[in-house]
N, C-alpha and C. Protein backbone atom coordinates (compact mmCIF):
# COMPACT_ATOMS: atom_id res chain seq x y z
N UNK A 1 -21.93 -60.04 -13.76
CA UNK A 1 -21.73 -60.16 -15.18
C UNK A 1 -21.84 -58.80 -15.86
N UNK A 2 -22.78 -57.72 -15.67
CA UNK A 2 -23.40 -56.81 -15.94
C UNK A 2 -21.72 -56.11 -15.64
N UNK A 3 -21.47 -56.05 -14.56
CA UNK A 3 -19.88 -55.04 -14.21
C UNK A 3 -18.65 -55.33 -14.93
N UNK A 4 -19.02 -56.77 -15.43
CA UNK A 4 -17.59 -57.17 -16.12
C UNK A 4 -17.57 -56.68 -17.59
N UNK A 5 -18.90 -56.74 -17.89
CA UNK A 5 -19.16 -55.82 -19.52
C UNK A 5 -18.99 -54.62 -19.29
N UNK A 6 -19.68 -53.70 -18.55
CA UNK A 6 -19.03 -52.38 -18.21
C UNK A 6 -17.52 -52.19 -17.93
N UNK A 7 -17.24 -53.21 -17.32
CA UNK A 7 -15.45 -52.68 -16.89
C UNK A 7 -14.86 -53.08 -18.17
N UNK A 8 -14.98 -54.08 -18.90
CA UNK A 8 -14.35 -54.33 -20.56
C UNK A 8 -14.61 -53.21 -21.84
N UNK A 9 -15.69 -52.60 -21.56
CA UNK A 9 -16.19 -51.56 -22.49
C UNK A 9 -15.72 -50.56 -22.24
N UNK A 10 -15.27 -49.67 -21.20
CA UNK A 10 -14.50 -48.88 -20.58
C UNK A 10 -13.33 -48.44 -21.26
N UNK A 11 -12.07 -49.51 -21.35
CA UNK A 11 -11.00 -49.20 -21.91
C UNK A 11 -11.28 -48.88 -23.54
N UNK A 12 -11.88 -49.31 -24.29
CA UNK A 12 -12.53 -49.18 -25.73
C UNK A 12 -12.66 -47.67 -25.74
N UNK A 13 -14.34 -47.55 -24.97
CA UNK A 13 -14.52 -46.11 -25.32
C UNK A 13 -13.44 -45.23 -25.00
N UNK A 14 -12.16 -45.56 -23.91
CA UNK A 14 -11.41 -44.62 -23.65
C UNK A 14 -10.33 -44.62 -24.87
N UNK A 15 -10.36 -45.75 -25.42
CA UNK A 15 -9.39 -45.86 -26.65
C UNK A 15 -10.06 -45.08 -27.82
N UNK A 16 -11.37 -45.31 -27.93
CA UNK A 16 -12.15 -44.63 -29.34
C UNK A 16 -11.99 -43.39 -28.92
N UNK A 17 -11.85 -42.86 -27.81
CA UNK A 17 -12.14 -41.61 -27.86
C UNK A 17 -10.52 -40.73 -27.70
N UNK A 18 -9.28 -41.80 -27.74
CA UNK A 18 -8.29 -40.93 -27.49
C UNK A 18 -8.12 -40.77 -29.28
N UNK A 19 -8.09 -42.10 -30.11
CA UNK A 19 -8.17 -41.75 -31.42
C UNK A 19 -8.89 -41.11 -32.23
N UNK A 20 -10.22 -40.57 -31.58
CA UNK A 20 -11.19 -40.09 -32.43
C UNK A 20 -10.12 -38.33 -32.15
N UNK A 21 -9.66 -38.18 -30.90
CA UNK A 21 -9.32 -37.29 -30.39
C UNK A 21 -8.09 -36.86 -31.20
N UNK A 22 -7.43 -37.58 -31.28
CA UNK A 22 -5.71 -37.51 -32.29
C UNK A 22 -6.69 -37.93 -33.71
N UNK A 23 -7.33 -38.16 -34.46
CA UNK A 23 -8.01 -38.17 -35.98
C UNK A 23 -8.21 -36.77 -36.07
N UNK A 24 -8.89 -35.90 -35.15
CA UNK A 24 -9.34 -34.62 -34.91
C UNK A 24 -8.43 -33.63 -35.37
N UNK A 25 -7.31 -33.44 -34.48
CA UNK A 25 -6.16 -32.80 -34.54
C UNK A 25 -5.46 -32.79 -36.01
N UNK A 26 -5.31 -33.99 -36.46
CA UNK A 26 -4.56 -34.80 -37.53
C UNK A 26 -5.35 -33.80 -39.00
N UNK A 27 -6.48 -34.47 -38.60
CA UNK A 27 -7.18 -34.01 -39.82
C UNK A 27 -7.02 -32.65 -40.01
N UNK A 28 -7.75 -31.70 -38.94
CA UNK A 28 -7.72 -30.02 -39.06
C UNK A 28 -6.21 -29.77 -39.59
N UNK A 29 -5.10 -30.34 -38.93
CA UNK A 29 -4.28 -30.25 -39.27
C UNK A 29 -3.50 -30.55 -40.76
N UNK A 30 -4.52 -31.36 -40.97
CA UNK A 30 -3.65 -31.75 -42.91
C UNK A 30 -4.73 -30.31 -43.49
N UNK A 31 -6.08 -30.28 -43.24
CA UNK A 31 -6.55 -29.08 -43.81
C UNK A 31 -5.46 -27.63 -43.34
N UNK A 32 -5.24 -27.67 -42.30
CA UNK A 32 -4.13 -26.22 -42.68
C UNK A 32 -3.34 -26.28 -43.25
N UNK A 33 -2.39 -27.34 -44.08
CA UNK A 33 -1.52 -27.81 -44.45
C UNK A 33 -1.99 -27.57 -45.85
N UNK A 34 -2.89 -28.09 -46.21
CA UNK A 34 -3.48 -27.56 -47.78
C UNK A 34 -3.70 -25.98 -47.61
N UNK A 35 -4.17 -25.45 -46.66
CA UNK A 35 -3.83 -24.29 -46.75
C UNK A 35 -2.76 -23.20 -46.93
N UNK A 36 -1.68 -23.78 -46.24
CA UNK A 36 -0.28 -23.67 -46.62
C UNK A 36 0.26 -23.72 -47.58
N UNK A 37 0.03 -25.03 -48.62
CA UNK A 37 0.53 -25.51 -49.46
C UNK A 37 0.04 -24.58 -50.87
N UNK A 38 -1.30 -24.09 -50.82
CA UNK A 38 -2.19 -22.82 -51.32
C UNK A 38 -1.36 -21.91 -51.33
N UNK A 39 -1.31 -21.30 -50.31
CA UNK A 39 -0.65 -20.02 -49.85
C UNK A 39 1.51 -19.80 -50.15
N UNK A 40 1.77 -21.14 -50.31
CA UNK A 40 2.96 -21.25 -50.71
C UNK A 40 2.78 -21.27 -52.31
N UNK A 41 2.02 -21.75 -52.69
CA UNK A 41 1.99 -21.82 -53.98
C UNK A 41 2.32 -20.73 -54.84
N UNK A 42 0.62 -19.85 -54.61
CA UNK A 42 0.66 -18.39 -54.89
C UNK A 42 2.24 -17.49 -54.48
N UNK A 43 2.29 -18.14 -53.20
CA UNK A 43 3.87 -17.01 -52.89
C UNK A 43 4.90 -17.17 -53.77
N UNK A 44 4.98 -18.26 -54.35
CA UNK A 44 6.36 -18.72 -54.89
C UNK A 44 5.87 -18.05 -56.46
N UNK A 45 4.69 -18.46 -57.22
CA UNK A 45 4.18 -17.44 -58.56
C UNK A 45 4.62 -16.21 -58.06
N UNK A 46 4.18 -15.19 -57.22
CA UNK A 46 4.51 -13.82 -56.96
C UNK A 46 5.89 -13.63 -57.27
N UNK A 47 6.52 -14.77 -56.18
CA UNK A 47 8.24 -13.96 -56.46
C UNK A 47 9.13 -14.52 -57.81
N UNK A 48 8.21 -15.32 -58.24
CA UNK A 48 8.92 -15.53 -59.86
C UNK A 48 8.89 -14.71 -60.52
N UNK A 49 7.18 -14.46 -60.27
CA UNK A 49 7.09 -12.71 -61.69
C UNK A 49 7.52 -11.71 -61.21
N UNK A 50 7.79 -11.50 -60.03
CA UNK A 50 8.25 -10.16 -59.61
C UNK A 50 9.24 -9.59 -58.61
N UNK A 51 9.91 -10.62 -58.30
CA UNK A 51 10.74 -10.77 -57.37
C UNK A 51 12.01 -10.91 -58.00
N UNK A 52 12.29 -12.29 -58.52
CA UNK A 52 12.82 -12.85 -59.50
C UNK A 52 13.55 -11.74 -60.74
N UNK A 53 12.94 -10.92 -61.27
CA UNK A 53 13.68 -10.28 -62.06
C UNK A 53 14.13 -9.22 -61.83
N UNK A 54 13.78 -8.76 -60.38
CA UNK A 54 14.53 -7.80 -59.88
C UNK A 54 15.85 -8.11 -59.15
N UNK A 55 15.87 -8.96 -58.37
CA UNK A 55 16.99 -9.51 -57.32
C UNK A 55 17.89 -10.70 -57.86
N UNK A 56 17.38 -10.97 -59.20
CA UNK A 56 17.81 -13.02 -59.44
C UNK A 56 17.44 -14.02 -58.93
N UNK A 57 17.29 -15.17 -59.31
CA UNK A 57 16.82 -16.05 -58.86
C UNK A 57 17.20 -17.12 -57.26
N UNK A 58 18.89 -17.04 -57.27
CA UNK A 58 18.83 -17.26 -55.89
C UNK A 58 18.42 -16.44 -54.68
N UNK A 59 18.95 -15.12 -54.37
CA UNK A 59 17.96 -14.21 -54.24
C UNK A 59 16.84 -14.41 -53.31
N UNK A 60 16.09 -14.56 -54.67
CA UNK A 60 14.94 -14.30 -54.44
C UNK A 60 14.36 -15.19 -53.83
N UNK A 61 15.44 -16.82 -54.07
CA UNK A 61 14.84 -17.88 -53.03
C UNK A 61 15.37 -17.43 -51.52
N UNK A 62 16.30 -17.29 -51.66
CA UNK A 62 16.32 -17.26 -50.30
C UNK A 62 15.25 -15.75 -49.39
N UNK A 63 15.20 -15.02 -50.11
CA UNK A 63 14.20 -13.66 -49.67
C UNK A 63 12.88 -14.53 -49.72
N UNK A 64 12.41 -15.55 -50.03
CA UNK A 64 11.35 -15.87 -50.37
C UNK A 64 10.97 -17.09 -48.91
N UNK A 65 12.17 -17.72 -48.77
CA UNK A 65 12.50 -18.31 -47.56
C UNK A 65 12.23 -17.97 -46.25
N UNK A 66 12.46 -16.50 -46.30
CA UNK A 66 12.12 -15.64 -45.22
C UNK A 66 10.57 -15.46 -45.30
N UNK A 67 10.20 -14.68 -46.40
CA UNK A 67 8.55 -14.00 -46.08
C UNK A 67 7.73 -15.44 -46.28
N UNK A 68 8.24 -17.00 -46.80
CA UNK A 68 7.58 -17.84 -46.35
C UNK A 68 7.07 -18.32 -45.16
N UNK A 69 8.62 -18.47 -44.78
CA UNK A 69 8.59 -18.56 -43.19
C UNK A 69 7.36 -17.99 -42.56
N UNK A 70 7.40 -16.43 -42.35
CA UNK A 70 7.02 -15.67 -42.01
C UNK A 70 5.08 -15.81 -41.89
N UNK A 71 4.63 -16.00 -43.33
CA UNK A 71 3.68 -16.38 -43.87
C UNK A 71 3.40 -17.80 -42.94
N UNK A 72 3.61 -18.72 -42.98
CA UNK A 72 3.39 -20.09 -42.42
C UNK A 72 3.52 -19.85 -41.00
N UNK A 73 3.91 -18.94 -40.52
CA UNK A 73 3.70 -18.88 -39.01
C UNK A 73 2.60 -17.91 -38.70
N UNK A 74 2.37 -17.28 -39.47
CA UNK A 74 1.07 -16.46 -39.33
C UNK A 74 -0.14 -17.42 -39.70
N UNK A 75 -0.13 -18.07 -40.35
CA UNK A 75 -1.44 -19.25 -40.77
C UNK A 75 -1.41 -20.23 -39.41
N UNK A 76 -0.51 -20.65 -38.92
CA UNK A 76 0.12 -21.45 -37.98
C UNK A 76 -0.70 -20.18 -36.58
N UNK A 77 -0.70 -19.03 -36.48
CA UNK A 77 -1.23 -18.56 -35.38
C UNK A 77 -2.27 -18.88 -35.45
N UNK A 78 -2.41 -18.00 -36.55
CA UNK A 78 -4.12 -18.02 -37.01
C UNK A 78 -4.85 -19.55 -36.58
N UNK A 79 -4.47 -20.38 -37.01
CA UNK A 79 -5.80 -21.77 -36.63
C UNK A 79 -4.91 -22.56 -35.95
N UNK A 80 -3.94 -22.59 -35.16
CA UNK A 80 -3.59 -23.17 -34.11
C UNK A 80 -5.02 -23.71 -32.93
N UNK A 81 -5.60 -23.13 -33.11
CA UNK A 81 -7.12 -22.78 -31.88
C UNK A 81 -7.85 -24.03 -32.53
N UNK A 82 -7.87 -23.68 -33.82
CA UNK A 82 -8.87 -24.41 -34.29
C UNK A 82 -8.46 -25.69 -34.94
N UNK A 83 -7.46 -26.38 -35.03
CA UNK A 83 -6.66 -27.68 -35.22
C UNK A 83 -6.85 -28.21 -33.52
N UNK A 84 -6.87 -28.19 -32.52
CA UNK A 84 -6.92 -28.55 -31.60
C UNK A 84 -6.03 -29.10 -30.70
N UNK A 85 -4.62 -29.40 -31.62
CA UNK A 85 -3.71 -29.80 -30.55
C UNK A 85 -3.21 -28.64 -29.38
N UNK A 86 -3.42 -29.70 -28.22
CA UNK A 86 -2.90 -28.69 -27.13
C UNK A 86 -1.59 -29.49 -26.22
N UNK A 87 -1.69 -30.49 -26.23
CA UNK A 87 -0.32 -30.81 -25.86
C UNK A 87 1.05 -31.12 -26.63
N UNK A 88 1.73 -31.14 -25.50
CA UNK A 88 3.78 -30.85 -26.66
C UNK A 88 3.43 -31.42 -27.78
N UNK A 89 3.16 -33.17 -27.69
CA UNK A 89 3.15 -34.49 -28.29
C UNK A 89 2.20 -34.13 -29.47
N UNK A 90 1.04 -33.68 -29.55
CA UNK A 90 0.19 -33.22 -29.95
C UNK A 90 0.91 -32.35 -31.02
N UNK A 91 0.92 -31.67 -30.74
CA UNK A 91 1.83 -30.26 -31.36
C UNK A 91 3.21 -30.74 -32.27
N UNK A 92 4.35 -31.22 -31.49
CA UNK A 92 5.01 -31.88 -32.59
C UNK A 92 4.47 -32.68 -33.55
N UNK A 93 3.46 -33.41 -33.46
CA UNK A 93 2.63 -34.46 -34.54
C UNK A 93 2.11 -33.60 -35.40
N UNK A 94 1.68 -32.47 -35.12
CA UNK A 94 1.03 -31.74 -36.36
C UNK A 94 2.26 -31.00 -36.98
N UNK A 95 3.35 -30.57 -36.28
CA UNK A 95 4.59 -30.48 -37.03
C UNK A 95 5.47 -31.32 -37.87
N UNK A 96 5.23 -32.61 -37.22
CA UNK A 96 6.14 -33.23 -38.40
C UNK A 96 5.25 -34.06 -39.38
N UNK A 97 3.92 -33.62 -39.62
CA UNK A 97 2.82 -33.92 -40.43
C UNK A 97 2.97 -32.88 -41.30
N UNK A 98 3.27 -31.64 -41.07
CA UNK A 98 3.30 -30.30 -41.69
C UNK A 98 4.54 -30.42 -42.62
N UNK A 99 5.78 -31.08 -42.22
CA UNK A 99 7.35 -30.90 -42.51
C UNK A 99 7.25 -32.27 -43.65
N UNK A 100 6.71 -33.49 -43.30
CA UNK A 100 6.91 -34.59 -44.12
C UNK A 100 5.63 -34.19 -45.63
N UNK A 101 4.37 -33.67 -45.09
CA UNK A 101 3.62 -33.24 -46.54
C UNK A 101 4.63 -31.94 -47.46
N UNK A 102 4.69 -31.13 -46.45
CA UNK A 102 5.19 -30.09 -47.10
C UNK A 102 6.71 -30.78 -48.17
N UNK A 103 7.56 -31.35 -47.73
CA UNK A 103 8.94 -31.93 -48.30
C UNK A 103 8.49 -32.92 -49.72
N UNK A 104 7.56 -33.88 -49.78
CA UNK A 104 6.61 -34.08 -50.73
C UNK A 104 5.99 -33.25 -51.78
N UNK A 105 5.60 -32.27 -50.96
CA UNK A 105 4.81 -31.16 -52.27
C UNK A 105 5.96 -30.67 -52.88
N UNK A 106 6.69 -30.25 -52.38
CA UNK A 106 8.16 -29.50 -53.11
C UNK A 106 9.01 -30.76 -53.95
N UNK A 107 8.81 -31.12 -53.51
CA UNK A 107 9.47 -32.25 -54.18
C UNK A 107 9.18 -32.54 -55.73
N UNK A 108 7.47 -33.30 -55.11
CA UNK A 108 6.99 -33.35 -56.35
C UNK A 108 6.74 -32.16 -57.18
N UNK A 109 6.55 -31.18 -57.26
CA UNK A 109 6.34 -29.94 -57.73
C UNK A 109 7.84 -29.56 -58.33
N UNK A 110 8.41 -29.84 -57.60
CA UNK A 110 10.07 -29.62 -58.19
C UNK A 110 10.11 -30.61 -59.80
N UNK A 111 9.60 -31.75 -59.66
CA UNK A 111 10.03 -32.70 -60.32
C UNK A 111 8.94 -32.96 -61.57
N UNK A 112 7.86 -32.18 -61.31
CA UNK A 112 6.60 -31.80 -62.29
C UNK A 112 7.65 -31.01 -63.32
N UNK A 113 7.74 -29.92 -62.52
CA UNK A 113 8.32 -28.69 -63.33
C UNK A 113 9.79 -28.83 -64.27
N UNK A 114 10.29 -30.26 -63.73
CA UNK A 114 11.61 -30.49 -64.61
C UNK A 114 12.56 -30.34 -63.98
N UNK A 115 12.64 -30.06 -62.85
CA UNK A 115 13.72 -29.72 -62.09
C UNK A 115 15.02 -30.90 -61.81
N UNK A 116 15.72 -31.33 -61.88
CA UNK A 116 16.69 -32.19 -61.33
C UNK A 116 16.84 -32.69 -60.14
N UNK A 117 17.39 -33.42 -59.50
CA UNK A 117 17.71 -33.99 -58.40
C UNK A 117 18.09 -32.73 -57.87
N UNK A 118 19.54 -32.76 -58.24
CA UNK A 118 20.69 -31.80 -57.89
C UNK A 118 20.37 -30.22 -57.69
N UNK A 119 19.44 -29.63 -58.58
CA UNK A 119 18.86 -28.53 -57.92
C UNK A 119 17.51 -28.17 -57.17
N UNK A 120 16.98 -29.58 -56.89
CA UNK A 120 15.91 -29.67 -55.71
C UNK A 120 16.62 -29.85 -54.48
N UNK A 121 17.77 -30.59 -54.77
CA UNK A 121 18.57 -30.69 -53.04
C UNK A 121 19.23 -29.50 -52.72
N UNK A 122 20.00 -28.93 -53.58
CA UNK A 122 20.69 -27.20 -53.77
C UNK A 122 19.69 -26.50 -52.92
N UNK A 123 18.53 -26.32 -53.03
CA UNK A 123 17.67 -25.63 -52.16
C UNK A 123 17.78 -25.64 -50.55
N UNK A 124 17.82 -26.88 -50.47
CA UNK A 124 17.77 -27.59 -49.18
C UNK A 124 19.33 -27.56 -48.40
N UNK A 125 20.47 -27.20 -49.17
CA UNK A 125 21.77 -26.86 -48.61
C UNK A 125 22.50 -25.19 -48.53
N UNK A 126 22.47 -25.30 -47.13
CA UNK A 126 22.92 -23.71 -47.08
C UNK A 126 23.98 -23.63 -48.00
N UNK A 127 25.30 -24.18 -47.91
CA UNK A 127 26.34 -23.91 -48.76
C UNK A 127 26.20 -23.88 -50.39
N UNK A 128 25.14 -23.90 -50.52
CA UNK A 128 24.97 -24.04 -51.90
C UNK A 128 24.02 -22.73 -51.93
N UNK A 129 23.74 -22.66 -50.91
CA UNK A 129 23.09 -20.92 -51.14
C UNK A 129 20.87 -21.28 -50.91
N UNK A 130 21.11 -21.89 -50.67
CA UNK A 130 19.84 -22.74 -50.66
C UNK A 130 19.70 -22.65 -48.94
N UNK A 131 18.47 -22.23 -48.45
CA UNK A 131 17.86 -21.76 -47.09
C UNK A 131 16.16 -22.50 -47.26
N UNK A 132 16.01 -23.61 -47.19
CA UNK A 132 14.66 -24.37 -47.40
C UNK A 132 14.91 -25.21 -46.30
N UNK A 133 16.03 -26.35 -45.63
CA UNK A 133 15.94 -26.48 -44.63
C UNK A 133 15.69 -25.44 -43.43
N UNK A 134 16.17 -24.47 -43.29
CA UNK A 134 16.04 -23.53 -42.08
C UNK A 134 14.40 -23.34 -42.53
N UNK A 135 13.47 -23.09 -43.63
CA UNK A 135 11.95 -23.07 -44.06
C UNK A 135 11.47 -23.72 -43.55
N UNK A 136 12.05 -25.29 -43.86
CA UNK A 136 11.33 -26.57 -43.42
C UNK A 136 11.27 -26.58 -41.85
N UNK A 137 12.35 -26.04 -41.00
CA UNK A 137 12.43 -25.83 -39.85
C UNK A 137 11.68 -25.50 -38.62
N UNK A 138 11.15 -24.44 -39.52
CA UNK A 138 10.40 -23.50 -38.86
C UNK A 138 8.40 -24.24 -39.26
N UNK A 139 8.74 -24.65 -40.56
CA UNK A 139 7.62 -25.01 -40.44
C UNK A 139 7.12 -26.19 -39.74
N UNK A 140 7.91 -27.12 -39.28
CA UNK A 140 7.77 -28.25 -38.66
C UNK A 140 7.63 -27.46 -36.88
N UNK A 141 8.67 -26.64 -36.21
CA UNK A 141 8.00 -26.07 -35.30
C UNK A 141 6.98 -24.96 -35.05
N UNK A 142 6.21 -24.38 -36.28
CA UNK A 142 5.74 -23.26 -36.23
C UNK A 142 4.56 -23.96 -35.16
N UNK A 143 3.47 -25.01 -35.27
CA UNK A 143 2.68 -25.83 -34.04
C UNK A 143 3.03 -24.77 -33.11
N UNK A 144 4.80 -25.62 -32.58
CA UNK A 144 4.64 -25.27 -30.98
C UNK A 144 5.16 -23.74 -30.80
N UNK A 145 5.50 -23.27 -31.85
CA UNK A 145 5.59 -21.53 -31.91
C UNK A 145 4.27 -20.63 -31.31
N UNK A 146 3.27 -21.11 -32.52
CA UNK A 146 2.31 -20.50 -32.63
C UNK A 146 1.30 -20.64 -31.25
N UNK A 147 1.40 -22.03 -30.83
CA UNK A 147 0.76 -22.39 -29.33
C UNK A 147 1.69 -21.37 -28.52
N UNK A 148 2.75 -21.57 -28.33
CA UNK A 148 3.24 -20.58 -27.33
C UNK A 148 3.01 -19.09 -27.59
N UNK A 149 3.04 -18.91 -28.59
CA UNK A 149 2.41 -16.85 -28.58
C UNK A 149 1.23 -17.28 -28.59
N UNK A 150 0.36 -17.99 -28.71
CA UNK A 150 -0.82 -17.41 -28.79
C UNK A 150 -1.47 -18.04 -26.86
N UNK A 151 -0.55 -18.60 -26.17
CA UNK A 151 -1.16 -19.30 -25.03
C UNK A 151 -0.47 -17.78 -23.49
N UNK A 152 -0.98 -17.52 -22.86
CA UNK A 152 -1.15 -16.31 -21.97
C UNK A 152 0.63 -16.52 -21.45
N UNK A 153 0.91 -15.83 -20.90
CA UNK A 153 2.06 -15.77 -20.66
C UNK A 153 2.31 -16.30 -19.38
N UNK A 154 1.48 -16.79 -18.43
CA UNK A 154 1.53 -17.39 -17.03
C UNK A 154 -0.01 -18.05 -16.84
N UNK A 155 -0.05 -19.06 -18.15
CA UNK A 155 -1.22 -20.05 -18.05
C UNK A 155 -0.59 -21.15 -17.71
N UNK A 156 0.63 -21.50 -17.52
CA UNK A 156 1.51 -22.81 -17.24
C UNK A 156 0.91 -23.23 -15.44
N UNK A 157 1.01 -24.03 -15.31
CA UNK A 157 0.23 -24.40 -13.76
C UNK A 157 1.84 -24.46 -12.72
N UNK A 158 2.17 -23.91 -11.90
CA UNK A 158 2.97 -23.60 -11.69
C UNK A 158 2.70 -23.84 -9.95
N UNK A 159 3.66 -24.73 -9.18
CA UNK A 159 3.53 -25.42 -7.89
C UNK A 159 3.26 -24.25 -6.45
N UNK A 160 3.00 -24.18 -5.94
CA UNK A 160 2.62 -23.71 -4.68
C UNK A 160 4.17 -22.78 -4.37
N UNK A 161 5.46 -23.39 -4.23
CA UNK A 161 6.16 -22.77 -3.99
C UNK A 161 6.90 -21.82 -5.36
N UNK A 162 6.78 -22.46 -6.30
CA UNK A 162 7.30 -21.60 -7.40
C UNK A 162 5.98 -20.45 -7.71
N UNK A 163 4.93 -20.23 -7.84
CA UNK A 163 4.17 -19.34 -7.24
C UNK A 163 4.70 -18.27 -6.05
N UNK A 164 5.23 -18.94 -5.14
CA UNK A 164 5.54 -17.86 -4.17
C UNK A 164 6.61 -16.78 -4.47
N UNK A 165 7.65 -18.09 -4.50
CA UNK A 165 8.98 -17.50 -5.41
C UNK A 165 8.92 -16.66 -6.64
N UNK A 166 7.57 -16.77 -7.45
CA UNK A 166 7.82 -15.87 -8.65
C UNK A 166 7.27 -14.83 -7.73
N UNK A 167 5.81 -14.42 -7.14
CA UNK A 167 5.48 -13.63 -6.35
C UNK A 167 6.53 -12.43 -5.82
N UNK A 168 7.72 -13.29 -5.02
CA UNK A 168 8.42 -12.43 -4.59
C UNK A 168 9.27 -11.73 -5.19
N UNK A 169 9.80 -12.67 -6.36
CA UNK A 169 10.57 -12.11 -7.28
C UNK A 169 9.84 -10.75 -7.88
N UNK A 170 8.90 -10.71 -8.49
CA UNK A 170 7.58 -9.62 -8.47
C UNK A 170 6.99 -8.76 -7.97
N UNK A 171 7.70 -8.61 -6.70
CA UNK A 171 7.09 -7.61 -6.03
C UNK A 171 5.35 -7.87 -5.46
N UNK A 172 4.75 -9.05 -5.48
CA UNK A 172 3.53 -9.03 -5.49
C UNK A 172 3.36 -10.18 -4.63
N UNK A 173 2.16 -9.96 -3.97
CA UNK A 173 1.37 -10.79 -3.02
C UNK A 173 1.52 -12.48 -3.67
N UNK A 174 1.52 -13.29 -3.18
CA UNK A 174 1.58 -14.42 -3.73
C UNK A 174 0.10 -14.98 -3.89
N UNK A 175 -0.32 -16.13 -4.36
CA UNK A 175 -2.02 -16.30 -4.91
C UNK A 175 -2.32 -16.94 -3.56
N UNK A 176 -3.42 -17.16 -2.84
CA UNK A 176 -3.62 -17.70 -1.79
C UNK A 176 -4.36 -19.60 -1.91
């Protein structure tokens, strides 16, 4: 009787602990996301007052598109470590957690400010001169960006013979 409660309790704790495990990830992960959303904020004030009247306003979105980008993958290095996802699955989930809040904040923020339909979607279409999808892009993969620069360059576990084969390809002793 005693083994059959142990063997029933088993799958539980392995369940509490895969969700406590994905809550973990999730969470750190909406906190970088407010961090982002911070840090986009301020960026987008900067290039209004000062960007903006030098270059014009499309411009400056799309120049702004870029050093966003740019910006969100550097935050994205930075606490990649400390959000905790380490696998693909993992990693896309905090990306398209990142891509669906982020599309929301702009949105609504678009629509605070008075903005229209028609020139909140303009953003979002290259032909219209608008570079926020290719933004959104990057920010939905920056996760598995930032895991890959920041993970060693031959930490991948790699089979007995592909080991050898890179070895030789390398000029170098193979691992024993």
């Amino acid at each position: 009787m005693i083994f059959f409660v142990e063997y029933e309790r088993l799958p539980a704790q392995q369940l509490f602990t895969v969700q406590s495990s994905m809550m973990t990830y999730l969470l750190r992960g909406f906190a970088v996301w407010l961090l982002m959303a911070l840090a986009e904020t301020v960026h987008g004030t900067l290039r209004t007052l000062f960007l903006q009247p030098v270059v014009g306003d499309l411009a400056s979105r799309q120049i702004g598109v870029l050093t966003g980008s740019l910006m969100i993958l550097l935050i994205a290095y930075v606490t990649i470590g400390w959000i905790g996802a380490r696998e693909f699955k993992q990693l896309v989930s905090v990306g398209l957690l990142w891509f669906i809040l982020m599309l929301c904040f702009e949105v609504g923020v678009g629509r605070a400010f008075g903005l229209s339909w028609e020139r909140i979607i303009a953003d979002y279409v290259p032909w219209h001169g608008g570079f926020m999808i290719i933004g959104m892009m990057i920010l939905a993969l920056s996760p598995l960006i930032a895991a890959r620069l920041r993970t060693p360059r031959y930490s991948v576990s790699l089979s007995r013979r592909d080991q050898q084969s890179s070895a030789a390809w390398n000029n170098v002793d193979p691992p024993k």
